[in-house]
N, C-alpha and C. Protein backbone atom coordinates (compact mmCIF):
# COMPACT_ATOMS: atom_id res chain seq x y z
N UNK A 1 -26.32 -61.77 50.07
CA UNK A 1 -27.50 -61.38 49.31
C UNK A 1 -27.11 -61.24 47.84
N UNK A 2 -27.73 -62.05 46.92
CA UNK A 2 -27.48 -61.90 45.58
C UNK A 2 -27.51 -60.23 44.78
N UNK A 3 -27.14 -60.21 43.79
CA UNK A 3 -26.57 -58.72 43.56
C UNK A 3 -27.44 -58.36 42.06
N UNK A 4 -27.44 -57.47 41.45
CA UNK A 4 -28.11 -57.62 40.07
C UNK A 4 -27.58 -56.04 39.28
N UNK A 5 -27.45 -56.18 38.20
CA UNK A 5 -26.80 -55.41 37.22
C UNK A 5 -27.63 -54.98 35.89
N UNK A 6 -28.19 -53.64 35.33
CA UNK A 6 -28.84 -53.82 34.68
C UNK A 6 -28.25 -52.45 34.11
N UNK A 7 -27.61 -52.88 32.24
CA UNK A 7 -27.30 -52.02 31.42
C UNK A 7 -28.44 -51.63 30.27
N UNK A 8 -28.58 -50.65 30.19
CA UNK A 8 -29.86 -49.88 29.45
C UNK A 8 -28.93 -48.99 28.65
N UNK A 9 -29.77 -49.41 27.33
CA UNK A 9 -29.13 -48.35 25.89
C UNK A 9 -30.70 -48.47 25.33
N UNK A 10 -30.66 -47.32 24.52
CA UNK A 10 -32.16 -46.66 23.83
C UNK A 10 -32.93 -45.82 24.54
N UNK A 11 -34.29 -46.44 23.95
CA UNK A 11 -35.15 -45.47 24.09
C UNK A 11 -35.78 -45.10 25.69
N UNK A 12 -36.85 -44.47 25.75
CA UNK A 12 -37.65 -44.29 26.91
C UNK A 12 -38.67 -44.69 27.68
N UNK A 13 -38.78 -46.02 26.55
CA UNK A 13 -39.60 -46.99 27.10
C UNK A 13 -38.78 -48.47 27.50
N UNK A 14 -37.14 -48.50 26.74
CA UNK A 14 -36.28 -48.99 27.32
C UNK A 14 -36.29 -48.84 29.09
N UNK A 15 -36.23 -47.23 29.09
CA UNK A 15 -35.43 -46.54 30.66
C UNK A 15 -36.62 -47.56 31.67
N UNK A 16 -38.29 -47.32 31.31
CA UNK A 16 -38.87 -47.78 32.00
C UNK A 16 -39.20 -49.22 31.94
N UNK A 17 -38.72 -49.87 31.41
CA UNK A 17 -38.61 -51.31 31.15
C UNK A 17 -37.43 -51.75 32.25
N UNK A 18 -36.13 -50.72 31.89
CA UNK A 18 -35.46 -50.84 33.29
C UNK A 18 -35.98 -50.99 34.48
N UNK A 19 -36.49 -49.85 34.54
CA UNK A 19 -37.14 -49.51 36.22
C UNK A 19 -37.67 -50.35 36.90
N UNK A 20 -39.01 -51.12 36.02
CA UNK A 20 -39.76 -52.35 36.52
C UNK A 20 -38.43 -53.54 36.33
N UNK A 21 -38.01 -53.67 35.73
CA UNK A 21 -36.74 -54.91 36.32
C UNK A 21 -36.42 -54.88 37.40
N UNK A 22 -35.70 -53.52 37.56
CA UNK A 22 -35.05 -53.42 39.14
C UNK A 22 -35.85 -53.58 40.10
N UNK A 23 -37.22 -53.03 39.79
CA UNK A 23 -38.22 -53.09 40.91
C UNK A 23 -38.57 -54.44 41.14
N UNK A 24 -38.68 -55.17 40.29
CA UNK A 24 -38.97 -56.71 40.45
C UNK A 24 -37.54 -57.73 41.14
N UNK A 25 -36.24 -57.00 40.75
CA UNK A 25 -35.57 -57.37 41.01
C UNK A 25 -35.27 -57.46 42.40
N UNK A 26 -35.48 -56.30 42.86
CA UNK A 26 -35.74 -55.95 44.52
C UNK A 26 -36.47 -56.28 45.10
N UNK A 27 -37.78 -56.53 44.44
CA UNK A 27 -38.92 -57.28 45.34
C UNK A 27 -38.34 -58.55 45.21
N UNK A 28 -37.66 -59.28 45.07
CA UNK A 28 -37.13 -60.59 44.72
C UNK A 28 -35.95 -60.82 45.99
N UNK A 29 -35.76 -59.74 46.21
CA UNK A 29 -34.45 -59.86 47.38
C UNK A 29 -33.26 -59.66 46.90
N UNK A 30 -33.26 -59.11 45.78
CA UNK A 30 -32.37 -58.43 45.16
C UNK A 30 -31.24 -57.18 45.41
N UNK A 31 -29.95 -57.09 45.60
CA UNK A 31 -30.00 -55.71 46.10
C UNK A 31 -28.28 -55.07 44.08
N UNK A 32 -28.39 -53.92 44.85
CA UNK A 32 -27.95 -53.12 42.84
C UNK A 32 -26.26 -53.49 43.05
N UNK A 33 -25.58 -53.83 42.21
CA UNK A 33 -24.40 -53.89 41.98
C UNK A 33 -23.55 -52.68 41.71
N UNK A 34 -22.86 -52.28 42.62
CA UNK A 34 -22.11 -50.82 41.90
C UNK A 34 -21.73 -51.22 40.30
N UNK A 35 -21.01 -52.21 40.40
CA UNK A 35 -20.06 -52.88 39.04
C UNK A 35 -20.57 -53.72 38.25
N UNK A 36 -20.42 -54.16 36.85
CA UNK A 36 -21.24 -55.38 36.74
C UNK A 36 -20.13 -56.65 36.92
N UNK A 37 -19.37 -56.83 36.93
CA UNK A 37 -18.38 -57.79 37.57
C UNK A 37 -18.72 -57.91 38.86
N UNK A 38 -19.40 -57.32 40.03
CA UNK A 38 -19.61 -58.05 40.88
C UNK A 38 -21.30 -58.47 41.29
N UNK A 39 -21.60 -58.70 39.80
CA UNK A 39 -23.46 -59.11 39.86
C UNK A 39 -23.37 -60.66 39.98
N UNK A 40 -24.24 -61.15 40.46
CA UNK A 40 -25.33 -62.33 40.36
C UNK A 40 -26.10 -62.47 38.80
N UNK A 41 -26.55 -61.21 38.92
CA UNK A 41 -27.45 -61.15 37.36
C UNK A 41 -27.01 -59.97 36.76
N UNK A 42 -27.18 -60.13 35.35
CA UNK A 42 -26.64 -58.91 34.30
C UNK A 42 -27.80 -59.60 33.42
N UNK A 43 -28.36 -58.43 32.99
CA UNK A 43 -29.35 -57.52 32.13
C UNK A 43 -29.39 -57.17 31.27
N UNK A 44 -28.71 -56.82 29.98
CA UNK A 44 -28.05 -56.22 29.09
C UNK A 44 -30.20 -55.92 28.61
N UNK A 45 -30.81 -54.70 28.44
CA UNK A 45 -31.62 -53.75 27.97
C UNK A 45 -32.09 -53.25 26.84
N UNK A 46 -32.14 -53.88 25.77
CA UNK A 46 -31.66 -53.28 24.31
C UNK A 46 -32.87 -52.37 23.64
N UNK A 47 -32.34 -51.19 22.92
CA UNK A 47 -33.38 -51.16 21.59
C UNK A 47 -32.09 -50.50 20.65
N UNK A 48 -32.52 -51.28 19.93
CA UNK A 48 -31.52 -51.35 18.55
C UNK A 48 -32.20 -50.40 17.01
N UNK A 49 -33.10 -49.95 17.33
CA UNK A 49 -33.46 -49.39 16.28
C UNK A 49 -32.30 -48.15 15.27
N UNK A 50 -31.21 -48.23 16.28
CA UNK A 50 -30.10 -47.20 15.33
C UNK A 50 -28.93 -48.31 15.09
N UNK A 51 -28.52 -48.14 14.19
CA UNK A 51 -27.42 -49.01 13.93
C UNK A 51 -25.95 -48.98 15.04
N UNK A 52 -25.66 -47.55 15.60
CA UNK A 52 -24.75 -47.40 16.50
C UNK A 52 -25.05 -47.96 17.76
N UNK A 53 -26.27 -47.79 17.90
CA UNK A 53 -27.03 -48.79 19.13
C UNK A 53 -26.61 -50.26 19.22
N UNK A 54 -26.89 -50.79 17.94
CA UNK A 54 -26.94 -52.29 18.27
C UNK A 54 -25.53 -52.88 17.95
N UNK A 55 -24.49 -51.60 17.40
CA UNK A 55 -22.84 -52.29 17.73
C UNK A 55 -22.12 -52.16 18.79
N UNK A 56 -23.22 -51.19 19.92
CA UNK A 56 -22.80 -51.26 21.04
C UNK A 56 -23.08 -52.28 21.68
N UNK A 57 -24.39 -53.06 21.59
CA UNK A 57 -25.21 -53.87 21.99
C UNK A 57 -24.35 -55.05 22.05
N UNK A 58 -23.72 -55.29 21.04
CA UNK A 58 -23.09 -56.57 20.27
C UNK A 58 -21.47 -56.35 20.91
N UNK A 59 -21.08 -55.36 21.08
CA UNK A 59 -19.83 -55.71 21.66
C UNK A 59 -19.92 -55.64 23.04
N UNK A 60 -20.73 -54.95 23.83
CA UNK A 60 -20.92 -55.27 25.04
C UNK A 60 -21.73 -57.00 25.71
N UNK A 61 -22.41 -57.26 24.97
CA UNK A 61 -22.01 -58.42 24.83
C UNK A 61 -20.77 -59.41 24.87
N UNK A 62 -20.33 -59.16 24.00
CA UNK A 62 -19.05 -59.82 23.63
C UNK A 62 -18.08 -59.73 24.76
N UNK A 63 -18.14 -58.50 25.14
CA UNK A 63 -17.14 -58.06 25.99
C UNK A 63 -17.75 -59.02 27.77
N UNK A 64 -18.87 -59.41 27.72
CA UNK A 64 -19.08 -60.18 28.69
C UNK A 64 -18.30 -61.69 28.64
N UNK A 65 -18.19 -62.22 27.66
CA UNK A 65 -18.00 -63.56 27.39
C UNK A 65 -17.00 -63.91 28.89
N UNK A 66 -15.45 -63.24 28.81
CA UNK A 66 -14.43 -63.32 29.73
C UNK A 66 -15.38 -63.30 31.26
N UNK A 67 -16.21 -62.47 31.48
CA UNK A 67 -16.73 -62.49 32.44
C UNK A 67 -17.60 -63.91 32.95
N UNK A 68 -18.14 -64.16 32.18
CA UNK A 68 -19.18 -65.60 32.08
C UNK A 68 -18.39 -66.29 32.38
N UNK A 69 -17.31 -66.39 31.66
CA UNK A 69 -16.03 -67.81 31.63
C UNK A 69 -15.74 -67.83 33.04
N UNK A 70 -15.35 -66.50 33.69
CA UNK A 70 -14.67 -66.49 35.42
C UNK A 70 -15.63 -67.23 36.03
N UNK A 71 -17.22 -66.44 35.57
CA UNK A 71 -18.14 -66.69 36.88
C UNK A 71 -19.20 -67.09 36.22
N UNK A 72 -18.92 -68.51 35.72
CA UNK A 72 -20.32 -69.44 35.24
C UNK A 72 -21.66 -69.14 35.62
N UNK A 73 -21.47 -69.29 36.77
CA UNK A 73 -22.57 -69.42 37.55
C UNK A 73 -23.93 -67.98 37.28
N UNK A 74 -23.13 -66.76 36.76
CA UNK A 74 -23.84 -65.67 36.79
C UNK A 74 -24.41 -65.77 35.82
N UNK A 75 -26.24 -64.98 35.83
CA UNK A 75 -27.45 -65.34 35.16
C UNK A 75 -27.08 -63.83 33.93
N UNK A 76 -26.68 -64.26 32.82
CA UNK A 76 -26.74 -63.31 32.12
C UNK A 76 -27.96 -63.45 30.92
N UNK A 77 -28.58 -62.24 30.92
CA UNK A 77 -30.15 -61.97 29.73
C UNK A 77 -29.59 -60.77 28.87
N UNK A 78 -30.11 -61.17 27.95
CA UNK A 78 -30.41 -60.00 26.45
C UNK A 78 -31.98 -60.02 26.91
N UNK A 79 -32.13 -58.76 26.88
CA UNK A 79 -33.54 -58.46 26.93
C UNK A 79 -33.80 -56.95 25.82
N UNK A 80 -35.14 -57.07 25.37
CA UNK A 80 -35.61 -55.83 23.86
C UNK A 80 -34.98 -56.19 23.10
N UNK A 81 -35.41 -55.12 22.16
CA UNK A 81 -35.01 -55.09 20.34
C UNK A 81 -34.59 -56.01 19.79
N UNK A 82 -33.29 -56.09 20.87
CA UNK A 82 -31.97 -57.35 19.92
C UNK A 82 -32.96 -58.46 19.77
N UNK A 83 -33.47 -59.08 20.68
CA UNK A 83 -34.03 -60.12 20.76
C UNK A 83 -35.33 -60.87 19.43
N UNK A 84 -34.76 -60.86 18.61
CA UNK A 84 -35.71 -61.11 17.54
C UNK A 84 -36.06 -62.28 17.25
N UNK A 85 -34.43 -63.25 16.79
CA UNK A 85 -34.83 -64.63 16.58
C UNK A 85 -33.87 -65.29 18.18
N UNK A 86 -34.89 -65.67 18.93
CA UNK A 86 -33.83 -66.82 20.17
C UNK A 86 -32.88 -67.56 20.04
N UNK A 87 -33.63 -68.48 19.05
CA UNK A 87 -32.78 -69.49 18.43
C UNK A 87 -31.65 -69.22 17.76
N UNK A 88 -31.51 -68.13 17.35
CA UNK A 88 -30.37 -67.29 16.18
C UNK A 88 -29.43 -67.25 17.27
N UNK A 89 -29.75 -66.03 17.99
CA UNK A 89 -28.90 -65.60 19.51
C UNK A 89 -28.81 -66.65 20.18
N UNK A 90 -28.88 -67.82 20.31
CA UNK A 90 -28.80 -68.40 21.42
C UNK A 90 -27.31 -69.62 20.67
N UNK A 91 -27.53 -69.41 19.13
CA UNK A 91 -26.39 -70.21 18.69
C UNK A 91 -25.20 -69.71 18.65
N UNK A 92 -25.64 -68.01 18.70
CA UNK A 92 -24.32 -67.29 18.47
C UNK A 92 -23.78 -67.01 19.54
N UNK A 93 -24.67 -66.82 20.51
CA UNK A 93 -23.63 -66.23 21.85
C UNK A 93 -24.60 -67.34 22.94
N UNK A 94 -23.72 -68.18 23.22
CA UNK A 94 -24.10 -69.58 23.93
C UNK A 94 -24.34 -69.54 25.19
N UNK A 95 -23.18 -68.25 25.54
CA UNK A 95 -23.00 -68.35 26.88
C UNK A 95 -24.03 -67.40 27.98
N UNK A 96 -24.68 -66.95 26.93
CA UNK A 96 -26.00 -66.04 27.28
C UNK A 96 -27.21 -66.88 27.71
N UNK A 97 -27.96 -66.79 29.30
CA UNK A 97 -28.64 -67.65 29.69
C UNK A 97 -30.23 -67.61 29.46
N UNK A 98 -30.54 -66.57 28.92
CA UNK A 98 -31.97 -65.67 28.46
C UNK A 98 -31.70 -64.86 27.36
N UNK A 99 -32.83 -65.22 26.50
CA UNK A 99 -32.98 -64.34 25.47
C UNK A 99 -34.44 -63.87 25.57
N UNK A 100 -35.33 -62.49 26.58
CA UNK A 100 -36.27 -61.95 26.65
C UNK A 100 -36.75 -60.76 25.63
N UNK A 101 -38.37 -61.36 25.10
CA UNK A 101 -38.77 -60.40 24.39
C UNK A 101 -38.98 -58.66 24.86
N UNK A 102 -38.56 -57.79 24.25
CA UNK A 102 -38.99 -56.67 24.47
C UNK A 102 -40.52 -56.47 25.73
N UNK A 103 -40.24 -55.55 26.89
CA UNK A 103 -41.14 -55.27 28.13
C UNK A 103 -41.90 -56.78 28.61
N UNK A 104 -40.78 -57.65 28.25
CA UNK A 104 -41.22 -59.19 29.01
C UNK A 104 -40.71 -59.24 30.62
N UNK A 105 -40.82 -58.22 31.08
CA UNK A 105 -40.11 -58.14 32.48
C UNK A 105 -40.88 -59.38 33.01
N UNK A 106 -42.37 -59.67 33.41
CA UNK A 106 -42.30 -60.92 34.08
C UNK A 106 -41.62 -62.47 33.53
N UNK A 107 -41.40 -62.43 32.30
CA UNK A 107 -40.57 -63.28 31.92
C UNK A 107 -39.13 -63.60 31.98
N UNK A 108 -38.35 -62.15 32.00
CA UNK A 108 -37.42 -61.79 32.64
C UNK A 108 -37.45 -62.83 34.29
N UNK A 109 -38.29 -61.74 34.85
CA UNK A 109 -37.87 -62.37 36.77
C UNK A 109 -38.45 -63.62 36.65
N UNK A 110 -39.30 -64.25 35.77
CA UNK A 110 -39.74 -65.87 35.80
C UNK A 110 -38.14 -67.11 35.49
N UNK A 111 -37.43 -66.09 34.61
CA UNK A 111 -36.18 -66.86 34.02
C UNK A 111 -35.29 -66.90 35.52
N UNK A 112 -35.13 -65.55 35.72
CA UNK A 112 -34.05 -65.79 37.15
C UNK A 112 -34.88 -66.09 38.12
N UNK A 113 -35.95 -66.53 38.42
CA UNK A 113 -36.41 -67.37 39.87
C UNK A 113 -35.86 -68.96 39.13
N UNK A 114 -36.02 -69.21 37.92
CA UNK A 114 -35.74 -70.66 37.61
C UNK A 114 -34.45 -70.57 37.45
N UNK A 115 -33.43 -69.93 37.48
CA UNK A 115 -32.34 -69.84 37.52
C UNK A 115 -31.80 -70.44 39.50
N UNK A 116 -32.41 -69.92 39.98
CA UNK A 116 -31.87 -70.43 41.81
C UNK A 116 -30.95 -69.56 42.26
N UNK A 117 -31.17 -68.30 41.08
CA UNK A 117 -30.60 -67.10 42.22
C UNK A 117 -31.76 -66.55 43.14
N UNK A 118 -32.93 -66.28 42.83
CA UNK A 118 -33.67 -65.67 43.69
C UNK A 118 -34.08 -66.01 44.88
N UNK A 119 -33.73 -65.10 46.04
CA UNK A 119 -34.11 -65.87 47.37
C UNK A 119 -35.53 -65.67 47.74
N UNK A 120 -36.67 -65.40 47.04
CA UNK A 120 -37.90 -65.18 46.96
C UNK A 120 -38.82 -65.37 45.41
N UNK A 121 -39.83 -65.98 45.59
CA UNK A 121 -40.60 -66.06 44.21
C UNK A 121 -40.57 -65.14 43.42
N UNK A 122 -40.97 -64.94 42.29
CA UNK A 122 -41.07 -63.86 41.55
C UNK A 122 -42.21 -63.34 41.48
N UNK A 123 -42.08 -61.89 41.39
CA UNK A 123 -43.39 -60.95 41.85
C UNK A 123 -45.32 -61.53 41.02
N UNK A 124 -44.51 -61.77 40.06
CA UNK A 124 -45.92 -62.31 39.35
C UNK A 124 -46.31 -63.52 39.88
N UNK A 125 -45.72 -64.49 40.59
CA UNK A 125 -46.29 -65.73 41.28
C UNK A 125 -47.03 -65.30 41.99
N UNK A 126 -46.94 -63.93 43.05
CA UNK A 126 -47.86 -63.79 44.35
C UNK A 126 -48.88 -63.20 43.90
N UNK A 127 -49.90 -62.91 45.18
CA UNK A 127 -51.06 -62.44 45.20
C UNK A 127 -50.70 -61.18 44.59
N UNK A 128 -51.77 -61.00 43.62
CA UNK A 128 -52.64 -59.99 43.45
C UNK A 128 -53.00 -58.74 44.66
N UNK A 129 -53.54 -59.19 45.56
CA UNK A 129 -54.25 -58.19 46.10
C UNK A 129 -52.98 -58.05 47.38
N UNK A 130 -51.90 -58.92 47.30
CA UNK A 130 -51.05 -57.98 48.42
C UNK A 130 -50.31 -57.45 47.57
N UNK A 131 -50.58 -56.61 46.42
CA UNK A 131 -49.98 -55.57 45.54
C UNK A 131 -48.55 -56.01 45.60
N UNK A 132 -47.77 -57.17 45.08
CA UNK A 132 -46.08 -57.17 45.31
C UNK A 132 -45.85 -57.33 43.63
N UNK A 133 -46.95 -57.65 42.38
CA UNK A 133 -46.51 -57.71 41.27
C UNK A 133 -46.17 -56.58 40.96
N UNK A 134 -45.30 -56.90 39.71
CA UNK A 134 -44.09 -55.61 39.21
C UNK A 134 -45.77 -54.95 38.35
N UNK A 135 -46.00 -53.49 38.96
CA UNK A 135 -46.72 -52.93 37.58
C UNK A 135 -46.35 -52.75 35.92
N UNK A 136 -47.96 -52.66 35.36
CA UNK A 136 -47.13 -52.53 33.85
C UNK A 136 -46.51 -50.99 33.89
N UNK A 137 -45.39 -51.11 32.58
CA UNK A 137 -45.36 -49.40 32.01
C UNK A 137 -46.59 -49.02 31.85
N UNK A 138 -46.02 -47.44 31.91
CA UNK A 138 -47.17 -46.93 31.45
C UNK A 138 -47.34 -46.36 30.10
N UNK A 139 -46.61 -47.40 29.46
CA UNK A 139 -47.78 -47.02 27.69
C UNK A 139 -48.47 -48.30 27.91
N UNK A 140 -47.98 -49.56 28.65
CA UNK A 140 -49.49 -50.60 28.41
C UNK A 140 -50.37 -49.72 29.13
N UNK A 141 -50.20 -49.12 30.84
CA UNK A 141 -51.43 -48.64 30.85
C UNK A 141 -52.32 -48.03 30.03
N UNK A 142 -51.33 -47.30 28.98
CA UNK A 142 -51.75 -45.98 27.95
C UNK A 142 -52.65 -46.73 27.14
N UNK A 143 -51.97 -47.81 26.79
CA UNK A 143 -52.30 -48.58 25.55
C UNK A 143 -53.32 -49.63 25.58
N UNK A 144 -53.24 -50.48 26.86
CA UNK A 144 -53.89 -51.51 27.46
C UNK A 144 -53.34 -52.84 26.77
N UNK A 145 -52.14 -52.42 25.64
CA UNK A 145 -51.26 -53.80 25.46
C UNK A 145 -49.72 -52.91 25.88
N UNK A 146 -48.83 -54.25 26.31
CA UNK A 146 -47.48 -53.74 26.10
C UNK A 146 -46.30 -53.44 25.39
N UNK A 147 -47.09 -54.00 23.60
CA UNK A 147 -46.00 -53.26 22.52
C UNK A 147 -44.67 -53.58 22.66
N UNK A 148 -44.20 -53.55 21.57
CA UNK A 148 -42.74 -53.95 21.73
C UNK A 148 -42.44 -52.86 20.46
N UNK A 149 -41.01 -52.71 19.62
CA UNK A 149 -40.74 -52.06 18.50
C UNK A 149 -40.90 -52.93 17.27
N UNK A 150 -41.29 -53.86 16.98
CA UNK A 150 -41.42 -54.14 15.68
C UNK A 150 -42.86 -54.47 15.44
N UNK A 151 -43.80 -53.99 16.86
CA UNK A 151 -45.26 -53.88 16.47
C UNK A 151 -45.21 -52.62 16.31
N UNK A 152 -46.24 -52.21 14.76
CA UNK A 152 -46.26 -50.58 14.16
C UNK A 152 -47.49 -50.05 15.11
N UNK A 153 -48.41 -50.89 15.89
CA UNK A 153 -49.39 -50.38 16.46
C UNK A 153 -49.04 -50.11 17.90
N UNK A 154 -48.15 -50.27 18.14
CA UNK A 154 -47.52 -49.80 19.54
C UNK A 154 -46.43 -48.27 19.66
N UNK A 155 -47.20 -48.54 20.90
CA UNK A 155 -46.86 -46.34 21.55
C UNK A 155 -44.94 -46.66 21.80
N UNK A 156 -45.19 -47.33 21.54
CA UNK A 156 -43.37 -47.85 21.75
C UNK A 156 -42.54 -47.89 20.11
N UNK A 157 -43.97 -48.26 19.14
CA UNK A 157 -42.85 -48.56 17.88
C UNK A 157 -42.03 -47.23 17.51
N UNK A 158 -41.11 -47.52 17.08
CA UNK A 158 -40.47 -45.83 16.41
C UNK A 158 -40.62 -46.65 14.60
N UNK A 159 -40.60 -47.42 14.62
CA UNK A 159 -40.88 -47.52 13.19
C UNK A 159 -41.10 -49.54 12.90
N UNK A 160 -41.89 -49.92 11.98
CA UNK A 160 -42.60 -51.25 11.67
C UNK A 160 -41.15 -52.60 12.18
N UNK A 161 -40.02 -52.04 11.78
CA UNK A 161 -38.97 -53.07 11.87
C UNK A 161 -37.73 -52.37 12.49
N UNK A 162 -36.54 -53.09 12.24
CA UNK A 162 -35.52 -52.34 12.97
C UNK A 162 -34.74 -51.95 11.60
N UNK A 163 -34.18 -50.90 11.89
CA UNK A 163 -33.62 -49.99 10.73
C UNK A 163 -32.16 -50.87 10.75
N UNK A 164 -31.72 -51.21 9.33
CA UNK A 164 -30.25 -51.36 8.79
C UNK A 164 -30.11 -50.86 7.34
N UNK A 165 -29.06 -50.93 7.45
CA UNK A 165 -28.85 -50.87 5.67
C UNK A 165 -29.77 -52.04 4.60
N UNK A 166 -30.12 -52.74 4.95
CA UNK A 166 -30.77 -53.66 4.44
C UNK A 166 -32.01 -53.87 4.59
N UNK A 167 -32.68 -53.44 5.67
CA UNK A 167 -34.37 -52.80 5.82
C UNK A 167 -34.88 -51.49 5.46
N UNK A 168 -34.19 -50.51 5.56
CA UNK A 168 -34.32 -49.29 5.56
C UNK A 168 -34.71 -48.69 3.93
N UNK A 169 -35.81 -48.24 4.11
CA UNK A 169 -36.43 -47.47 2.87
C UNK A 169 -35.40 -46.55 2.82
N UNK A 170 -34.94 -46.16 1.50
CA UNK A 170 -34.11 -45.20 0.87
C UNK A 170 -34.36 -43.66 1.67
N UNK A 171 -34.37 -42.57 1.80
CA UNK A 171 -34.55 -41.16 1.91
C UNK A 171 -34.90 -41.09 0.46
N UNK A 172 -35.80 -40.16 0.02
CA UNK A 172 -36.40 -39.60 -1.08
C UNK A 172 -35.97 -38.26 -0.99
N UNK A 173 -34.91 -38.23 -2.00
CA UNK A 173 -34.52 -36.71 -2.17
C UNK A 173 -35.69 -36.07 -2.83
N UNK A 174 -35.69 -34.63 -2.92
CA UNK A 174 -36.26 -33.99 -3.63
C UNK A 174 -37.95 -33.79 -2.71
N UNK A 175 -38.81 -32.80 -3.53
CA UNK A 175 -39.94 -32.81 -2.78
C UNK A 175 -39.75 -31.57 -2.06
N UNK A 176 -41.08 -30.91 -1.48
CA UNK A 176 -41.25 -29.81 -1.09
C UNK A 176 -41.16 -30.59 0.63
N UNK A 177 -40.75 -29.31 1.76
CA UNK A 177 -40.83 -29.72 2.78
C UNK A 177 -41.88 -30.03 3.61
N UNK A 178 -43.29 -29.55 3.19
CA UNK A 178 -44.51 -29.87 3.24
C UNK A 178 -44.80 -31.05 3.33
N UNK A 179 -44.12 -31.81 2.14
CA UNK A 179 -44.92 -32.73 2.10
C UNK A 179 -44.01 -34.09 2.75
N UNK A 180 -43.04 -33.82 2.53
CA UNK A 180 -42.48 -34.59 3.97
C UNK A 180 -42.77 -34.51 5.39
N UNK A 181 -43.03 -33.45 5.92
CA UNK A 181 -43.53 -33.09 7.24
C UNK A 181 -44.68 -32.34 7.69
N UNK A 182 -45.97 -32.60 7.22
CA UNK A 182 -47.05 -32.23 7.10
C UNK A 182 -47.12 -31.00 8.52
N UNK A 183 -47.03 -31.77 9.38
CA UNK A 183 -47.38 -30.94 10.72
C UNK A 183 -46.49 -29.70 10.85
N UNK A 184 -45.74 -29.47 9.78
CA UNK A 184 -44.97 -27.45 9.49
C UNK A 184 -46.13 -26.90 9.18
């Protein structure tokens, strides 16, 4: 029975972006990997909105490469935040088999059913009414879209883009504390 591995860093709409993976993953015939060296599929979860975040992101990554090399065959995805430009990621780290947008979980399990690990369709192929699709989170329920972080109108954004030294509006010294934080 194929195996599946799923590393989660960030936020809390990350955690539940997890959850529905696994759940889809399992409805798939999926069963959890103690290790990720002995997965079928690896997951890597991202939200990068802190800079310490996404050098974890990037060397755990990296740190897969040796692994890929042993075991070709295994379906490895970047999925959230990181995922900005495909084409970018997909030149830099080659050996990565998916590059999924932020809470794209059915795109996610659409990639590994076309992959020929899954010993069952993926949950979004089946019926509807025999309830086996992965539900949304619940900020789409909240929301009635599913948001990602670099939409500012989503219950998910923490802020319009991803924070670096090079996006990041300055801090404004000075100023009363009022008026930085209205809701004191």
């Amino acid at each position: 029975m194929p195996r599946y591995f799923v590393w989660n860093i960030g936020c809390q709409m990350n955690a539940a972006d997890a959850r529905r993976v696994e759940e889809g993953l399992q409805a798939m015939g999926f069963q959890p990997a103690p290790q990720i060296e002995q997965a079928d599929v690896i997951v890597l979860n991202t939200c990068v909105v802190r800079q310490s975040a996404e050098d974890r992101v990037w060397g755990r990554l990296h740190s897969l490469k040796p692994l890929k090399r042993r075991n070709p065959t295994a379906f490895l995805a970047l999925m959230g935040c990181a995922v900005d430009d495909p084409e970018a990621l997909a030149a830099r780290f080659p050996y990565v088999d998916a590059f999924i947008r932020p809470s794209d979980v059915e795109g996610l399990l659409r990639a590994v059913a076309q992959s020929g690990f899954a010993p069952t369709t993926c949950p979004s192929e089946r019926s509807e009414e025999a309830g086996t699709a992965v539900p949304p989170s619940p900020a789409a329920r909240w929301s009635g879209r599913s948001g990602s972080c670099g939409d500012p109108a989503s219950p998910r954004s923490v802020s319009p883009m991803r924070r670096s030294w090079r996006s990041s509006a300055p801090w404004r010294r000075g100023g009363s504390r009022r008026r930085r934080f209205p809701w004191c």
